[in-house]
Protein backbone atom coordinates (compact mmCIF):
# COMPACT_ATOMS: atom_id res chain seq x y z
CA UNK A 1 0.00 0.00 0.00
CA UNK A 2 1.40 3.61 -1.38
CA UNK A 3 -0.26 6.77 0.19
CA UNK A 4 0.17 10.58 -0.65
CA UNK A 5 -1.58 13.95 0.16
CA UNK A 6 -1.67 16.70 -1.72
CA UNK A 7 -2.87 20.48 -1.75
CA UNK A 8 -5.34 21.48 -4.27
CA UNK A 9 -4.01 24.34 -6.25
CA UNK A 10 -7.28 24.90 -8.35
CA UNK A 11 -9.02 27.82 -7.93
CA UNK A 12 -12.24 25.84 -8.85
CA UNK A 13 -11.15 22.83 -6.96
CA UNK A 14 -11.85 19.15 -8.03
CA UNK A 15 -14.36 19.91 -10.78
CA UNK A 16 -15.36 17.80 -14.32
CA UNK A 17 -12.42 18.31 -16.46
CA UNK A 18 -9.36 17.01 -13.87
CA UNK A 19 -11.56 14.43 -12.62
CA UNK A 20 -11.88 13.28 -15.91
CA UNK A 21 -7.92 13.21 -15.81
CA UNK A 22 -7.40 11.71 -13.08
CA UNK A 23 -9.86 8.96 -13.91
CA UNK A 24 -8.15 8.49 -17.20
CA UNK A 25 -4.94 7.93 -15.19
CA UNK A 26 -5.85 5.75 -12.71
CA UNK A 27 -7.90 3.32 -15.37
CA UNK A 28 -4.69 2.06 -16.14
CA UNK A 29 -3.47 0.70 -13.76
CA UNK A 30 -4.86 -2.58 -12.08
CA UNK A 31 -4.51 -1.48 -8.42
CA UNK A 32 -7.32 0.11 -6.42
CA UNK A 33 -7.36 3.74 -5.92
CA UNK A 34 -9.15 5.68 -3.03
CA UNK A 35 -9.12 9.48 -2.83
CA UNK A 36 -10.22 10.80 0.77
CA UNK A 37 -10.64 13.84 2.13
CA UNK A 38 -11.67 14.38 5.48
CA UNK A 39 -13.93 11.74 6.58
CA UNK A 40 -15.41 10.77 2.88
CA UNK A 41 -13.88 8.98 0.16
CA UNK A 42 -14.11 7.75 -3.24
CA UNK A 43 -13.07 5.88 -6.13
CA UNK A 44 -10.29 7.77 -7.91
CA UNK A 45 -11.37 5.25 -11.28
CA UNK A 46 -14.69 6.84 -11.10
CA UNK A 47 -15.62 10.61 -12.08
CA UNK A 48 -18.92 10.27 -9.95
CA UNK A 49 -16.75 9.10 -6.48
CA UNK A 50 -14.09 11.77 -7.16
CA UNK A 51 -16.49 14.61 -7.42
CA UNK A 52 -19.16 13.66 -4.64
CA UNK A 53 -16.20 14.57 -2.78
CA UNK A 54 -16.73 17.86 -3.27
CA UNK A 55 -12.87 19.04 -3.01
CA UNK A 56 -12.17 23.12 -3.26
CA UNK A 57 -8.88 24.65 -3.52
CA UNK A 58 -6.92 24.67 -0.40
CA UNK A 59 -8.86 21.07 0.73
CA UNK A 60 -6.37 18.16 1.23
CA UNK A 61 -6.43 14.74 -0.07
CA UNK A 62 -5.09 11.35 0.24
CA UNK A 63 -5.12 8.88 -2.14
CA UNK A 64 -4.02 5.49 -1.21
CA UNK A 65 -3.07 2.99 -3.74
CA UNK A 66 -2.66 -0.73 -3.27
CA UNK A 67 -2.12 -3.67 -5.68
CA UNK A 68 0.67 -4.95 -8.12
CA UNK A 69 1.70 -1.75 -9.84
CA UNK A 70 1.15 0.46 -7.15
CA UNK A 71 5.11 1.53 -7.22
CA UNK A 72 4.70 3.10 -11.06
CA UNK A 73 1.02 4.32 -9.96
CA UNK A 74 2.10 6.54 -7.21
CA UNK A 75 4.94 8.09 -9.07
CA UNK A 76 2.11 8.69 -11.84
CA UNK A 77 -0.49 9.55 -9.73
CA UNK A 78 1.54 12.33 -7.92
CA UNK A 79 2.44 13.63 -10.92
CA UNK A 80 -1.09 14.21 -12.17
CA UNK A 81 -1.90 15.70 -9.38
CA UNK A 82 0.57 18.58 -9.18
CA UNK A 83 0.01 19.00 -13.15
CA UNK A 84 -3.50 19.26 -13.12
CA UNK A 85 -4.74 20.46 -9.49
């Protein structure tokens, strides 16, 4: 099991367009990916359990990742996240 947090940057938070990038992301890989934030989480390979989150800028996340490739998906992961949010 991998875990980061991370900062939202965003002005307009976790909305449709980097969810749909991070979802993108995540898809391919074959380990499971949770995003939380504060008490909720959600699926980070679906747009619907990223953004029932309801993340603004300044919130912070964790995502924990956990399976076979979860070495290369937390490098990746981390990396989407800074680009994109």
């Amino acid at each position: 099991m991998k875990e980061f947090t991370y900062v939202i940057q965003d002005k307009d938070g976790i909305h449709a367009r980097p969810a749909g990038i991070l979802v993108k992301e995540a898809t391919a890989f074959k380990s499971g990916m949770t995003i939380y934030k504060d008490e909720k989480q959600g699926n980070l390979k679906g747009i619907l359990g990223i953004m029932s989150l309801g993340v603004k800028q300044g919130d912070e996340v964790r995502i924990r990742i956990e399976g076979e490739d979860e070495e290369a998906a937390v490098k990746i992961m981390e990396d989407v996240f800074k680009e994109n949010l």
